[in-house]
C-alpha atoms as a PDB file:
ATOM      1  CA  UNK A   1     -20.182  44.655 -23.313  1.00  0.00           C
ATOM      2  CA  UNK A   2     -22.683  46.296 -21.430  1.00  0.00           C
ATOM      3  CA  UNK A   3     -22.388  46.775 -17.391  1.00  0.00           C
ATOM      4  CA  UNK A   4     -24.391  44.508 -15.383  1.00  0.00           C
ATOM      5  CA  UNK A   5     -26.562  46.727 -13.053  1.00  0.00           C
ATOM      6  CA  UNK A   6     -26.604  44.004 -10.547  1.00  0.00           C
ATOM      7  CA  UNK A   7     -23.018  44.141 -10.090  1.00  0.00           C
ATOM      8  CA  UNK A   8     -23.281  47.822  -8.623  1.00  0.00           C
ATOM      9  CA  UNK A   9     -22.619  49.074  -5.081  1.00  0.00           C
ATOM     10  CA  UNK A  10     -25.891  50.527  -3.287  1.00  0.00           C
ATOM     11  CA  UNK A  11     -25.066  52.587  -0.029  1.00  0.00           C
ATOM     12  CA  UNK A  12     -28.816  52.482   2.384  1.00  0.00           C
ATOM     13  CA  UNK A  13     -29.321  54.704   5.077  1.00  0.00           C
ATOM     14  CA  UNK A  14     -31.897  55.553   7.632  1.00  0.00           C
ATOM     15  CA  UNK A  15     -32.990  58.945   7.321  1.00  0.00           C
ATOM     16  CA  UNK A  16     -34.683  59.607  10.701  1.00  0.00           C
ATOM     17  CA  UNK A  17     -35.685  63.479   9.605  1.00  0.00           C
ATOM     18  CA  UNK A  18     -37.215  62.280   6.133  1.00  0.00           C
ATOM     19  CA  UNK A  19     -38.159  59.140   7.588  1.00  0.00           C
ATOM     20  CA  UNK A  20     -36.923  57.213   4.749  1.00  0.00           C
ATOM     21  CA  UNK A  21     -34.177  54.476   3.784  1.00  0.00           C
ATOM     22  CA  UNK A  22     -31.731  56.938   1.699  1.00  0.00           C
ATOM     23  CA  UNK A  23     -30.050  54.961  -1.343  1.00  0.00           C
ATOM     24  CA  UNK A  24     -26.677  55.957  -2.997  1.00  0.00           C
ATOM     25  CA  UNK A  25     -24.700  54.417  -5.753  1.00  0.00           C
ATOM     26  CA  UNK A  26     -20.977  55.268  -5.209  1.00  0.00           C
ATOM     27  CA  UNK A  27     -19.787  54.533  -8.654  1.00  0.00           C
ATOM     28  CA  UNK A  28     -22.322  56.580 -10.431  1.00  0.00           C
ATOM     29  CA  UNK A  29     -22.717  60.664  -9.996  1.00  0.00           C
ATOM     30  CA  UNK A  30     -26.107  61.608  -9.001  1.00  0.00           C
ATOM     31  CA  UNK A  31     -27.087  58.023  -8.425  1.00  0.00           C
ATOM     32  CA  UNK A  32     -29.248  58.082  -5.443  1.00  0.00           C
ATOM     33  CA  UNK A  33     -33.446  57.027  -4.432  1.00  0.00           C
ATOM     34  CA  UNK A  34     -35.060  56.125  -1.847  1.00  0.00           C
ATOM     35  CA  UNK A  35     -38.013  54.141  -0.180  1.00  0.00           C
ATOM     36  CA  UNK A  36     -40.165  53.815   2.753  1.00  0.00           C
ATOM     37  CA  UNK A  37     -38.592  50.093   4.345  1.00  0.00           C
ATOM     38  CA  UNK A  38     -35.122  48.785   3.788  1.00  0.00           C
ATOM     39  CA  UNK A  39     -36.471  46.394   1.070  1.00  0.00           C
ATOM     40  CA  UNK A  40     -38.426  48.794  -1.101  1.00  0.00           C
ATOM     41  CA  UNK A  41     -35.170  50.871  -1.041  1.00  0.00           C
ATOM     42  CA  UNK A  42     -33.487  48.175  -2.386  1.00  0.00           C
ATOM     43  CA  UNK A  43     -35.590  47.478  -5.400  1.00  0.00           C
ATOM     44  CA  UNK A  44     -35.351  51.506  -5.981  1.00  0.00           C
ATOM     45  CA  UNK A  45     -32.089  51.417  -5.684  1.00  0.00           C
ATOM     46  CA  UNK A  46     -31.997  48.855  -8.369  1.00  0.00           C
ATOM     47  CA  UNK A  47     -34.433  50.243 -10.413  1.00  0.00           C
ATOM     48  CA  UNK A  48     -32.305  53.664 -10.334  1.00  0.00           C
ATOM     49  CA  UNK A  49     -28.968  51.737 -11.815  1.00  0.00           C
ATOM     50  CA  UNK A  50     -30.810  50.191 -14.278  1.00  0.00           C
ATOM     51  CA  UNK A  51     -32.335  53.771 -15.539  1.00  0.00           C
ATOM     52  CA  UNK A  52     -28.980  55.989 -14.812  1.00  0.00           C
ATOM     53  CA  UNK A  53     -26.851  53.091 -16.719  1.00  0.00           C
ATOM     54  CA  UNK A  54     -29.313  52.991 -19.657  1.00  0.00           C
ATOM     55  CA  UNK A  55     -29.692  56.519 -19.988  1.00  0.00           C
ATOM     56  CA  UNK A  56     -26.112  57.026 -19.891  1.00  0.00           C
ATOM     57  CA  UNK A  57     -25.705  54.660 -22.968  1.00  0.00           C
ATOM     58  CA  UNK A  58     -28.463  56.619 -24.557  1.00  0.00           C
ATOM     59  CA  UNK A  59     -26.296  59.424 -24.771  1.00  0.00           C
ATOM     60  CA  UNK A  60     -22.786  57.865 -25.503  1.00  0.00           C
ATOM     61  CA  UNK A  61     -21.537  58.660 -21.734  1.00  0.00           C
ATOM     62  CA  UNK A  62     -18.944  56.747 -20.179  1.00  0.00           C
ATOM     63  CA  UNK A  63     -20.449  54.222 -17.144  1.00  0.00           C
ATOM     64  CA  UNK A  64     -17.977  53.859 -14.343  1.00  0.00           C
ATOM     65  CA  UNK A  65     -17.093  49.995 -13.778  1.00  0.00           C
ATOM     66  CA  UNK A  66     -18.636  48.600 -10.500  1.00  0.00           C
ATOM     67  CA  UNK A  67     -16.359  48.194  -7.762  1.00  0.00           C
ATOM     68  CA  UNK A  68     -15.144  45.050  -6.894  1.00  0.00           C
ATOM     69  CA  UNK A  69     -13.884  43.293  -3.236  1.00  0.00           C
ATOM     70  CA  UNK A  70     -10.635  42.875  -2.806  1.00  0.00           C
ATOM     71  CA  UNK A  71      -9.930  39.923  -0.220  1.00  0.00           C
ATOM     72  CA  UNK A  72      -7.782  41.262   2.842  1.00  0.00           C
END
């Protein structure tokens, strides 16, 4: 079964010196984009999961399972 890229964590942050919204995935290495308002960082952010976790099945890598909530 293939991940589900929605399903992945996306770490945004303002970037006052680059003036951008800075987007990092957590569960995958080198997963990271960014875009000029909140909201177009999150559709790069998307974007970028859907591209690292495709090209990572391209090449028979191993795609780290999202994280999930626990309750407290």
């Amino acid at each position: 079964m293939e991940p589900d890229p929605k399903r992945y964590s996306m770490s945004i942050q303002l970037s006052d010196e680059d003036q951008a919204y800075i987007v990092t995935v957590p569960e995958l290495p080198g997963g990271w984009t960014h875009g000029a308002t909140c909201e177009e960082a999150i559709k790069q952010g998307q974007d970028a999961i859907e591209r690292w976790i495709t090209a990572a099945l391209a090449d028979n890598e191993l795609v780290s399972a999202p994280r999930v909530a626990m309750p407290a």
